[in-house]
Protein backbone atom coordinates (compact mmCIF):
# COMPACT_ATOMS: atom_id res chain seq x y z
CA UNK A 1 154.44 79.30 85.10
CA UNK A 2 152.27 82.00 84.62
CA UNK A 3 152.29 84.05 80.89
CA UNK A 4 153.25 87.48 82.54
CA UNK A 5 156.62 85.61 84.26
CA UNK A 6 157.18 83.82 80.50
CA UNK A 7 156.89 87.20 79.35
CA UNK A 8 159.61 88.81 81.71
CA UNK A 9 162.07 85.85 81.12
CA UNK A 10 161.61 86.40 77.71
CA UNK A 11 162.22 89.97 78.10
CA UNK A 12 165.42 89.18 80.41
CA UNK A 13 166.82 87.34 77.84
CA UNK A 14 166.83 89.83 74.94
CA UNK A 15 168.22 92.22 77.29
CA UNK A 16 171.07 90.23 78.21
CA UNK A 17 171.44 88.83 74.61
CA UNK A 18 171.47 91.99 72.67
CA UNK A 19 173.77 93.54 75.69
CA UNK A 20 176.37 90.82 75.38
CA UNK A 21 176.15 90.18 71.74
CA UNK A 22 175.23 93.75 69.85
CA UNK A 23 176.05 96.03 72.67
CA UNK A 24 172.97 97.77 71.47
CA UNK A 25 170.37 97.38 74.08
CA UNK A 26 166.29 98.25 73.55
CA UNK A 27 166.38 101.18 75.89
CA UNK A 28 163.03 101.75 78.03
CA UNK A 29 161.88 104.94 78.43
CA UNK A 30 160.03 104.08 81.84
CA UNK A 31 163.64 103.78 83.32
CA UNK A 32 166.18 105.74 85.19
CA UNK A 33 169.72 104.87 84.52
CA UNK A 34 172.17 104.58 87.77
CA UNK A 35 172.78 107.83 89.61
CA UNK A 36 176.09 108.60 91.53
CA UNK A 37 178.20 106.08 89.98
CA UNK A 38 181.69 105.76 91.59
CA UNK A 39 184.54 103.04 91.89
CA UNK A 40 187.08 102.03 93.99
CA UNK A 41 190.31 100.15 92.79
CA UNK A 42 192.24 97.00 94.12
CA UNK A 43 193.54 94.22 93.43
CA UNK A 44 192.42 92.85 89.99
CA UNK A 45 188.82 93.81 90.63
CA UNK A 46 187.23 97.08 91.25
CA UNK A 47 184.22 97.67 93.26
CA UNK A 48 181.48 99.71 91.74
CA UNK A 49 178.47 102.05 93.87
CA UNK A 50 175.51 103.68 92.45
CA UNK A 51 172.44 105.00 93.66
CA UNK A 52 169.19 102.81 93.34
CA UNK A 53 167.21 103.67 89.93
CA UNK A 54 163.33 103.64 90.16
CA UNK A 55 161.43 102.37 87.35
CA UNK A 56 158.02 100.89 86.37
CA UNK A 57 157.92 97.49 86.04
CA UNK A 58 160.20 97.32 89.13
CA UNK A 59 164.11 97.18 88.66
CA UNK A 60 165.09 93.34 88.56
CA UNK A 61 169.02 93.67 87.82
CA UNK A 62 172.01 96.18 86.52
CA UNK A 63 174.20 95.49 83.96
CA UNK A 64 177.68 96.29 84.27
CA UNK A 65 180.53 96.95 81.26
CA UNK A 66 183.85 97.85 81.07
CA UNK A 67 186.07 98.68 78.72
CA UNK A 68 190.16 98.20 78.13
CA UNK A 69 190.41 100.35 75.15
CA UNK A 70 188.91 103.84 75.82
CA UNK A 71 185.37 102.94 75.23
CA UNK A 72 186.01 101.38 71.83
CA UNK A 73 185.24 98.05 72.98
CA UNK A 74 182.83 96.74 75.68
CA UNK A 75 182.09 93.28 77.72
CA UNK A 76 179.35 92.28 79.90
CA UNK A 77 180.22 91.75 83.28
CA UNK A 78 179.01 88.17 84.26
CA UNK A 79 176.96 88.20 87.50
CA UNK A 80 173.81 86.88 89.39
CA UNK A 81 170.56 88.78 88.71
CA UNK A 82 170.68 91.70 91.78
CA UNK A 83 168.76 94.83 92.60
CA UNK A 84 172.11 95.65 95.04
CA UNK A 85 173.62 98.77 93.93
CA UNK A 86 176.85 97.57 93.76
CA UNK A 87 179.14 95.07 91.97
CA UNK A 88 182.46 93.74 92.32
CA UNK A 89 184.04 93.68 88.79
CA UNK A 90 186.64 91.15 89.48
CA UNK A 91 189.43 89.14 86.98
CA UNK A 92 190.96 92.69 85.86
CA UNK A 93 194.28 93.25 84.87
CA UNK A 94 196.42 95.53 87.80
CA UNK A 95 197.80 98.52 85.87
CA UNK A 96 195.62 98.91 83.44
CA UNK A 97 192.84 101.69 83.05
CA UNK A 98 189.56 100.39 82.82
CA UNK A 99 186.16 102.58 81.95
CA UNK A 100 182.51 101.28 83.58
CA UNK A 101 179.64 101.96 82.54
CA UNK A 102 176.02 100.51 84.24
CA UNK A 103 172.57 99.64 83.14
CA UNK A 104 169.29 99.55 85.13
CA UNK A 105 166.84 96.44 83.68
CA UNK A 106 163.08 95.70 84.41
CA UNK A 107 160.93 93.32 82.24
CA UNK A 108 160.36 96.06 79.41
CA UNK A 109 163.99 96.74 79.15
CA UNK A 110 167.12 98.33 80.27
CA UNK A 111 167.86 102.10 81.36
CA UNK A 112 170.49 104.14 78.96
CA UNK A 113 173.83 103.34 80.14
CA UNK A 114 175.46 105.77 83.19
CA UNK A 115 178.00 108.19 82.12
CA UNK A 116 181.28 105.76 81.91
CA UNK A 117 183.84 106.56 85.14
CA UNK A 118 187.64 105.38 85.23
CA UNK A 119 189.38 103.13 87.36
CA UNK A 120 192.40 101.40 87.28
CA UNK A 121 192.84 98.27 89.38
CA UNK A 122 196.50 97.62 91.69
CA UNK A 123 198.18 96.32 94.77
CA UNK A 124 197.86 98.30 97.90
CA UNK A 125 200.67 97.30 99.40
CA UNK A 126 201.22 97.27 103.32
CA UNK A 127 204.43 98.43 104.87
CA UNK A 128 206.67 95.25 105.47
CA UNK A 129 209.15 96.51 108.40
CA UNK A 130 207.44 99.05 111.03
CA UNK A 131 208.84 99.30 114.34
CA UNK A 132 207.30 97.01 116.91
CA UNK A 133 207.95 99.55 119.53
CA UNK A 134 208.03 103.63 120.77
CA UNK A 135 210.28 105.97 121.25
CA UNK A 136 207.02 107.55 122.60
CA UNK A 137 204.71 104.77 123.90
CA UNK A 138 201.94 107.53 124.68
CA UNK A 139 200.06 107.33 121.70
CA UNK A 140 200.43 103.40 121.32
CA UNK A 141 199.76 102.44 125.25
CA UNK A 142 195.81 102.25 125.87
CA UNK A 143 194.37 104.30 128.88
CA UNK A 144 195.81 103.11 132.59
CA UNK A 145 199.36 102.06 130.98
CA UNK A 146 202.34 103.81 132.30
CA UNK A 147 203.74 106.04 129.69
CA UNK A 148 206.23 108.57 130.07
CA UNK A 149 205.79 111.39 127.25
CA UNK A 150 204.01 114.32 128.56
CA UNK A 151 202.28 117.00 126.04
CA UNK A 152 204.79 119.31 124.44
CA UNK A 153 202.79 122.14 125.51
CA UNK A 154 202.30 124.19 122.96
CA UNK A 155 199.29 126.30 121.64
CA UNK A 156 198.98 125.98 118.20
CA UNK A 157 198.80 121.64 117.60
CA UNK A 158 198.42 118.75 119.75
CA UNK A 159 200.33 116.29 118.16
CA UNK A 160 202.43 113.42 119.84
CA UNK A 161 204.84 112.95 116.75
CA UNK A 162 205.62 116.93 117.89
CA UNK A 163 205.19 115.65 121.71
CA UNK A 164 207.90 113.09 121.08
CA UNK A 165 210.73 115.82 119.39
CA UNK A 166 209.99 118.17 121.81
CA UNK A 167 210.55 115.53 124.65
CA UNK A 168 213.62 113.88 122.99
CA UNK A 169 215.23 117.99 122.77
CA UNK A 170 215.04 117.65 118.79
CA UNK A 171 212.48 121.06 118.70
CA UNK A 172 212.19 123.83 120.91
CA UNK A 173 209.62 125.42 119.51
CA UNK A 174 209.28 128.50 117.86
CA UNK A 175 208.88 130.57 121.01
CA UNK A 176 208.21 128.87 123.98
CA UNK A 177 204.37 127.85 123.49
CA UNK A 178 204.61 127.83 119.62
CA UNK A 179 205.38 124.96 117.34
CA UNK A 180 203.85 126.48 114.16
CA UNK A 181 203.54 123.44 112.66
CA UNK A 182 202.45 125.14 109.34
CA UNK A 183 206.36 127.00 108.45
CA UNK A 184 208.61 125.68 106.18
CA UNK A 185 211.87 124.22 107.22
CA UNK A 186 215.08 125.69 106.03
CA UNK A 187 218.21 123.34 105.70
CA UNK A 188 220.12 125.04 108.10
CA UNK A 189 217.40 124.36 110.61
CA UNK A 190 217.10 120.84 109.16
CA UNK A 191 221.06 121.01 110.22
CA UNK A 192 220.03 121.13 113.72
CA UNK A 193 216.81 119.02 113.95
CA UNK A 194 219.36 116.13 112.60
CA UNK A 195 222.55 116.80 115.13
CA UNK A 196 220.08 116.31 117.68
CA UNK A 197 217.92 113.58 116.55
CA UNK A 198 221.62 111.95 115.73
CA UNK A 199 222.67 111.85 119.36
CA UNK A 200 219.14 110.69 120.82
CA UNK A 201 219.79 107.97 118.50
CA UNK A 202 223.29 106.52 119.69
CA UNK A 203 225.00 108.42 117.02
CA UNK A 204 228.88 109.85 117.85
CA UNK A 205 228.66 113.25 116.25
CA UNK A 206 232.10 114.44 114.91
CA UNK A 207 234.01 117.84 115.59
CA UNK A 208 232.06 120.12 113.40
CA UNK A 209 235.25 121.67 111.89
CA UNK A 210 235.16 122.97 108.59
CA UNK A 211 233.67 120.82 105.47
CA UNK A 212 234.11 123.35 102.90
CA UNK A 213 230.86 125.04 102.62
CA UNK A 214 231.59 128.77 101.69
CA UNK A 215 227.67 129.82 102.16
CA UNK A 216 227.25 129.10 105.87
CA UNK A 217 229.41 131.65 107.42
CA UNK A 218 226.98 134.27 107.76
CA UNK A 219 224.95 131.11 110.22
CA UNK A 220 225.55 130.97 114.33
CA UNK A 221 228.37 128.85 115.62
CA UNK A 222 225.86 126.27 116.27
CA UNK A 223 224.49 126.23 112.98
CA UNK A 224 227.92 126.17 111.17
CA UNK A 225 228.70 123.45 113.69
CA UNK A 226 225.51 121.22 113.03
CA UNK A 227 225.86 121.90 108.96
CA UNK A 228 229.07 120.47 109.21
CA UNK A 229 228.87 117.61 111.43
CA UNK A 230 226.08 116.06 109.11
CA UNK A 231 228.45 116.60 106.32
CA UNK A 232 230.90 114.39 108.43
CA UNK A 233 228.19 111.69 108.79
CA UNK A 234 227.69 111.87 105.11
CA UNK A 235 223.49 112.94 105.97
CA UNK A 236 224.33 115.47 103.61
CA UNK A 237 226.28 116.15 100.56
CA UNK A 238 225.17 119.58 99.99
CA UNK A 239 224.00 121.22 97.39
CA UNK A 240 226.93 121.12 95.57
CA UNK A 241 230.66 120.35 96.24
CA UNK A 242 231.00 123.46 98.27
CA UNK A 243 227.48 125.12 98.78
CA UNK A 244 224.65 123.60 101.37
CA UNK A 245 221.96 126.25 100.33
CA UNK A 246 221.04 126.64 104.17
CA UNK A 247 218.15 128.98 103.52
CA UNK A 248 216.28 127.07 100.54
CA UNK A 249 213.59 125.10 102.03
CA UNK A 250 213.71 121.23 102.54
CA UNK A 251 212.12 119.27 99.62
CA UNK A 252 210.08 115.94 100.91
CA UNK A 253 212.55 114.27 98.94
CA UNK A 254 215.48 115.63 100.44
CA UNK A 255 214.01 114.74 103.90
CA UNK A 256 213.83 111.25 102.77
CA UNK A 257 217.26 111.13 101.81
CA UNK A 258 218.73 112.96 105.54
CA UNK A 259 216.27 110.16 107.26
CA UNK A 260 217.44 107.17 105.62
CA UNK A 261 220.83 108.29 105.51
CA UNK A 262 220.41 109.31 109.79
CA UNK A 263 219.34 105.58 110.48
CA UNK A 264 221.64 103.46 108.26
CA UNK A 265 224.05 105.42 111.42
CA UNK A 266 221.95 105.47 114.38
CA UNK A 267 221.52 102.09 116.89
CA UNK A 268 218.91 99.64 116.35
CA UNK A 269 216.39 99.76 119.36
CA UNK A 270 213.81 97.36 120.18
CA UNK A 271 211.67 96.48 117.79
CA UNK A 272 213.69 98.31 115.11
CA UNK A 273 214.22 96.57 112.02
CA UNK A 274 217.61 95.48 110.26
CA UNK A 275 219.04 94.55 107.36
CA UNK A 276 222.60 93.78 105.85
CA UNK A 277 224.42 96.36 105.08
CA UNK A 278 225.11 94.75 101.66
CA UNK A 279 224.60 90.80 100.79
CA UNK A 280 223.70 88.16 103.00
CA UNK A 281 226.30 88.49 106.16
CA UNK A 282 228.20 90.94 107.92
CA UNK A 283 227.31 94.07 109.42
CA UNK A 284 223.58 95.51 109.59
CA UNK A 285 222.02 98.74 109.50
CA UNK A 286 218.51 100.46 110.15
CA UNK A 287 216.70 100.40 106.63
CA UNK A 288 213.92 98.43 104.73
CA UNK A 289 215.15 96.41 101.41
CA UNK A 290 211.56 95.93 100.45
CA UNK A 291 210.86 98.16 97.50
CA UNK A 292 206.53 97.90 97.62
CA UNK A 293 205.17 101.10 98.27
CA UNK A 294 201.97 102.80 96.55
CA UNK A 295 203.12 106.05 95.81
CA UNK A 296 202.05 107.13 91.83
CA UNK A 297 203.99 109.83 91.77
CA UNK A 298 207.85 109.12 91.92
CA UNK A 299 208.34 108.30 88.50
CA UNK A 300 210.28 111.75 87.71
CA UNK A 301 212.66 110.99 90.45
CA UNK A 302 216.40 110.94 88.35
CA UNK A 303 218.49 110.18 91.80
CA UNK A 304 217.84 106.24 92.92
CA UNK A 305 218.77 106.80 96.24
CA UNK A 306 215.79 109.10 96.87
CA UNK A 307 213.51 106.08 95.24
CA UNK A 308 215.43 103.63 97.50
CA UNK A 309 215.49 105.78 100.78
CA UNK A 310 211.80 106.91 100.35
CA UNK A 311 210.61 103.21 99.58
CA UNK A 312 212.69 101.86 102.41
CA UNK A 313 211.07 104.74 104.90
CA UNK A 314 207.33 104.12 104.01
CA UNK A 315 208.60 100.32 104.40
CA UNK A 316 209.58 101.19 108.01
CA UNK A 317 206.77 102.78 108.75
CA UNK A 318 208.57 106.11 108.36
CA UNK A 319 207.20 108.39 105.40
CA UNK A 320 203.90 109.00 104.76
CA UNK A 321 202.55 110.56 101.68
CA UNK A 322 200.20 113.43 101.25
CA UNK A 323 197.05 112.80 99.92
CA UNK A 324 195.77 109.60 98.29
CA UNK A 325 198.82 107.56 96.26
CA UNK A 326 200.78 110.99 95.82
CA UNK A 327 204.23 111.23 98.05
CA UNK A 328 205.27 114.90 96.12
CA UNK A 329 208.81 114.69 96.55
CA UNK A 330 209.33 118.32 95.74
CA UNK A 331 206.64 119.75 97.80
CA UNK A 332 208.31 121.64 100.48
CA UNK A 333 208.55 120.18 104.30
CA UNK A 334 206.45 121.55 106.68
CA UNK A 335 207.65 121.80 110.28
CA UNK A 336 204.40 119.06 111.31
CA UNK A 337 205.14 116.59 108.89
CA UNK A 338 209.19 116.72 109.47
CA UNK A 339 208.29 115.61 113.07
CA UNK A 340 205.70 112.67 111.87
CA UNK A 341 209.05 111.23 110.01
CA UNK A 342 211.48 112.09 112.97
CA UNK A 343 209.24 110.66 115.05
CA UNK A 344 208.46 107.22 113.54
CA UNK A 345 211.77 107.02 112.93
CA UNK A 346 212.95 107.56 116.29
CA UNK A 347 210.64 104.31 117.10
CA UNK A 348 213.57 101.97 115.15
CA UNK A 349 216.38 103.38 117.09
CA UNK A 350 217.33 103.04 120.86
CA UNK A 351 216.06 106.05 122.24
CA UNK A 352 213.63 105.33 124.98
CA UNK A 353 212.05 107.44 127.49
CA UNK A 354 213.76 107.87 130.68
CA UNK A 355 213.43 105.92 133.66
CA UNK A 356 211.96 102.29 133.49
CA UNK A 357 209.56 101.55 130.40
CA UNK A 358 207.34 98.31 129.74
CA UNK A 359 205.89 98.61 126.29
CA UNK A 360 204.07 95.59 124.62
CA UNK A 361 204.20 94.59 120.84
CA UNK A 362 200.17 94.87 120.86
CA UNK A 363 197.60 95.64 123.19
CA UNK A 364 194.83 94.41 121.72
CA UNK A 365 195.30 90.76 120.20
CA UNK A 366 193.86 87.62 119.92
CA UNK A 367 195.15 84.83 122.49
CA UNK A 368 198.96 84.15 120.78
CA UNK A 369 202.31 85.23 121.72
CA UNK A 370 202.60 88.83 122.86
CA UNK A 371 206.15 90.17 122.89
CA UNK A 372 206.92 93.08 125.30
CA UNK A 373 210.07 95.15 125.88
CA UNK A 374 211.38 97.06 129.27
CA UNK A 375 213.91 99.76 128.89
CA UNK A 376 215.93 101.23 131.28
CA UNK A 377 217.77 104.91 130.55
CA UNK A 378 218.77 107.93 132.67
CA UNK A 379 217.10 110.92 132.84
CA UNK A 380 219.40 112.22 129.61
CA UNK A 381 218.08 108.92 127.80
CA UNK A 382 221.31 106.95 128.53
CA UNK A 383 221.38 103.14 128.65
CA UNK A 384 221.54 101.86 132.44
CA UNK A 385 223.34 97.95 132.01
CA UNK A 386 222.61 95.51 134.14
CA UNK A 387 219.38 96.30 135.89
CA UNK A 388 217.67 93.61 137.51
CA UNK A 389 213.72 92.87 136.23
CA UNK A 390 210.79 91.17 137.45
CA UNK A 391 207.64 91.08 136.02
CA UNK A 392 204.20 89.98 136.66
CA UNK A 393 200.88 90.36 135.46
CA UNK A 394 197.16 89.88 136.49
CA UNK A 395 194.15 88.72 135.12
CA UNK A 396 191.26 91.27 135.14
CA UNK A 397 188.04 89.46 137.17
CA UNK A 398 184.11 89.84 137.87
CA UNK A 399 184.95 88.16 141.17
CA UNK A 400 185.20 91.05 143.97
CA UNK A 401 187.60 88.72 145.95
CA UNK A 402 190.06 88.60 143.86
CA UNK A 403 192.79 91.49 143.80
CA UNK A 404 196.37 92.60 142.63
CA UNK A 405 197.22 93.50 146.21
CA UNK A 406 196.58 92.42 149.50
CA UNK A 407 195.70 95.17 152.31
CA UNK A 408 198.96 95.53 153.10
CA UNK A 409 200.47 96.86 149.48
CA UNK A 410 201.92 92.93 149.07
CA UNK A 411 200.94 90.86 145.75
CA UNK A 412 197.90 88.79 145.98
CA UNK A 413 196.15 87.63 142.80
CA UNK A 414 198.88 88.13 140.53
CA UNK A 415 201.59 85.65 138.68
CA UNK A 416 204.88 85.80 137.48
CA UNK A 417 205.52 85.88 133.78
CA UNK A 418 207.83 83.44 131.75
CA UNK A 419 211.13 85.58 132.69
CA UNK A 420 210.24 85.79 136.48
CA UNK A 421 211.24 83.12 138.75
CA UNK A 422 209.59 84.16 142.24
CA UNK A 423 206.51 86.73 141.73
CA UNK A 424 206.66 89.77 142.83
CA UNK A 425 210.42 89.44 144.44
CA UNK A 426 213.47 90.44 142.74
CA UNK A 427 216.45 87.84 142.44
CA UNK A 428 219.42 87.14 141.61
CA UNK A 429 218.32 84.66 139.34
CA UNK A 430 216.07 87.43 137.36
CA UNK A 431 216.99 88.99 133.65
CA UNK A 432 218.64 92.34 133.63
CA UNK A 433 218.84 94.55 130.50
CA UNK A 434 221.73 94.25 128.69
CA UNK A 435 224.22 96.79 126.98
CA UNK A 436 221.65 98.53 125.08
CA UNK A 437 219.45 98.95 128.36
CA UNK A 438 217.46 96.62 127.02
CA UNK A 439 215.35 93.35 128.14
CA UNK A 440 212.25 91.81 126.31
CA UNK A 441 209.99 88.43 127.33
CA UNK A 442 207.14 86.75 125.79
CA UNK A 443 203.49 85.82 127.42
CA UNK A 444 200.46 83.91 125.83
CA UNK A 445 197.61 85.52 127.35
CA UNK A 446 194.43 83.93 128.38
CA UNK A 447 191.66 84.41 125.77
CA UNK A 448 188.73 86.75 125.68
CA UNK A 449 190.31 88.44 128.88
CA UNK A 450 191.95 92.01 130.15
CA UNK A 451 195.46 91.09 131.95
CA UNK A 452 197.91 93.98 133.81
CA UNK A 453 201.85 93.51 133.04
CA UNK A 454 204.11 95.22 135.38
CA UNK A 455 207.43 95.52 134.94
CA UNK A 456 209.98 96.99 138.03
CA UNK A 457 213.18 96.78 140.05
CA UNK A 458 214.75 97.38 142.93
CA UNK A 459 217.99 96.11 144.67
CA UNK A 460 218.26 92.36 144.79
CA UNK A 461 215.91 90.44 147.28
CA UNK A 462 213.59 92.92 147.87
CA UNK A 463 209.40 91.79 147.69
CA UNK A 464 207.16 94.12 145.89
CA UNK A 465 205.26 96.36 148.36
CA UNK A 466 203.11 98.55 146.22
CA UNK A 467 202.17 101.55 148.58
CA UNK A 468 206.71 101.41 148.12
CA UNK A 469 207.17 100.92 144.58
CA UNK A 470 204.12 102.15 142.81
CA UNK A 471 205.49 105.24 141.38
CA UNK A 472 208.58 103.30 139.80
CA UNK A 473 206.40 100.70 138.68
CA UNK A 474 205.32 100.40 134.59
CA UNK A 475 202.84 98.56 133.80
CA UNK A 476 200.61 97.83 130.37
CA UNK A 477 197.02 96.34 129.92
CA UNK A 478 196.33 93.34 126.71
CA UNK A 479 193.31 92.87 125.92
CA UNK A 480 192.35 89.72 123.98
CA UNK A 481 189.66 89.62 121.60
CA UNK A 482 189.31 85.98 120.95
């Protein structure tokens, strides 16, 4: 080993020694310390960044510290020698705030320290209960699906969560080719977003007659009407026994509570998810009982309901927060994000799109069991019982020969799925959707491959021609990835 390399062990090993032991490095002078240092949090570790320091012998490590107390007390982060400007601090403690600090280290010594940055490791929780399905399978279905939600239209925000309101009748905009997604929403126009979100949803709306709220009477008919019927439902308990406020604006916490309260009474669709209404048996309503969610700020919350409704929406797939961790339950509700949270919610209940719908739990998977749902409603979103289904599906190819469809319209290269008996005919023998309009199957797809689903009906022994039946026919595309 040659004296120079003895030399820079040597070296090494004060550095390390007097770092871990005295905290009290020999500082070089012919070295930069870390530039740009940042962190980012998880679970019991927290990954630290930096920019590469330059020095003279070259740069053979960095030196990382943290601190539990403020900066009172320092240890050494233990790691392999590496000129990588990063580290993974691992073994923390979730919850508690931690201060870093990093060294640069050649053979004559280390760098002063960085400028110590903050960090506090936690969970980052995923929701536990989001819908499996749409209300508005545009966004969700990849290009060449059949989807049935066309553009709201207006000129001021593209936006499917406003697409899929507008479609469902819950907006009309505020003039026919506005949304302005930016305005505030009042409660009394919160009254009416709700009525009609409530009947979309399989909710029975009641009479409307008078609750005894003595500030609405200066409101429409329909307004009055609306206040009061979500007083009936018990979506709102006003503002007090006999005041609704309908002019204040709509806290984000108050739109948690009419949201959660809405789909504990609205029908579970597809995909939605369920839970007892209270215990272990018995009825069951549209809500999350999973409390996770990674919002910092609710802390100053007094009522538990809002903690409970907006913990069971972000569960659901529902809320989202602002920016970062922060929910801000008394920021006001802007007319955008009121229809991101109408409609995600909309995606638990049973309103579908109109006409025939095949939707498919994921449409880009590995090779296991891929769950899909077909829903039948009229054109004012009404279950239709009882309709016959076949499906089918095809397997994309390289081989020119090989087709969905012969010459004549007829199937060719295509199969019938687990809940078809004949391909491509309808029978007698076939699934039909049930009370709720609803049918779903499974499939296993083939791996590493592209595969067409179609879903369709017609009256009972009739063979699929598709220059007939194309227009009526839905179809999705899964793509496997392994």
């Amino acid at each position: 080993m040659s004296r120079w390399l003895n030399k820079s062990l040597v070296a090494m090993a004060v550095v390390v020694s007097l770092l871990a032991a005295t905290q009290a490095p020999v500082y070089s002078a012919t070295l930069d310390a870390p530039a740009g240092l940042s962190a980012a949090a998880g679970d019991t570790q927290v990954v630290l960044t930096w920019t590469e320091a330059s020095g003279s012998p070259a740069v053979s490590d960095y030196l990382v510290q943290y601190s539990s107390d403020g900066g009172v007390n320092w240890s050494q982060f233990t790691h392999n020698a590496s000129t990588d400007a990063t580290q993974t601090v691992t073994g923390l403690v979730n919850n508690t705030t931690y201060r870093f600090r990093v060294y640069t280290v050649n053979s004559d010594g280390v760098s002063l320290p960085t400028a110590a940055i903050i960090a506090t490791p936690k969970v980052t929780h995923t929701a536990n209960d989001p819908a499996v399905f749409s209300a508005c399978p545009t966004a969700a279905a990849p290009a060449g699906s059949t989807v049935a939600i066309a553009a709201a239209g207006f000129s001021d925000i593209t936006s499917t969560k406003v697409d899929c309101i507008k479609y469902y009748g819950i907006t009309k905009g505020t003039t026919a080719t506005t949304y302005s997604p930016l305005d505030l929403v009042t409660r009394w126009q919160m009254a009416l977003f709700l009525t009609r979100m409530a009947t979309v949803s399989g909710i029975t709306l009641g009479d409307g007659s008078d609750q005894g709220f003595t500030d609405i009477s200066g409101k429409s008919a329909e307004i009055q009407t609306a206040v009061n019927q979500i007083k009936q439902l018990e979506i709102t308990t006003g503002t007090t026994a006999t005041t609704y406020d309908p002019d204040s604006v709509v806290t984000r916490e108050q739109m948690a509570l009419f949201i959660h309260r809405l789909l504990k009474k609205a029908t579970v669709g597809p995909g939605g998810n369920t839970e007892y209404v209270s215990g272990s048996s018995g009825a069951k309503e549209i809500k999350s009982v999973d409390t996770d969610h990674n919002f910092t700020d609710l802390t100053g919350i007094t009522l538990a309901e809002s903690i409970t409704a907006i913990s069971s929406l972000w569960n659901l797939g529902v809320a989202v927060g602002t920016v970062g961790t922060l929910y801000e339950p008394q920021k006001s509700m802007n007319r955008s994000m009121m229809a991101t949270f109408m409609a995600n919610a909309l995606d638990h209940t049973n309103a579908r799109p109109a006409g025939f719908v095949l939707q498919a739990s994921s449409y880009r998977t590995t090779a296991t069991t891929v769950t899909f749902s077909v829903t039948d409603r009229t054109a004012d979103f009404s279950a239709v019982v009882g309709t016959p289904v076949d499906t089918f599906y095809f397997v994309y190819s390289t081989d020119t020969t090989i087709a969905r469809f012969g010459s004549a319209g007829y199937c060719a290269d295509t199969y019938a799925t687990s809940s078809a008996n004949l391909v491509c005919k309808v029978e007698a023998t076939d699934p039909v959707t049930d009370s709720s309009g609803n049918l779903s199957f499974t499939h296993v797809p083939g791996s590493i491959v592209e595969t067409d689903f179609y879903a369709w009906t017609a009256p009972v022994g009739t063979i699929y021609d598709n220059d007939v039946y194309a227009d009526s026919l839905s179809k999705v595309t899964v793509v496997t990835t392994a």
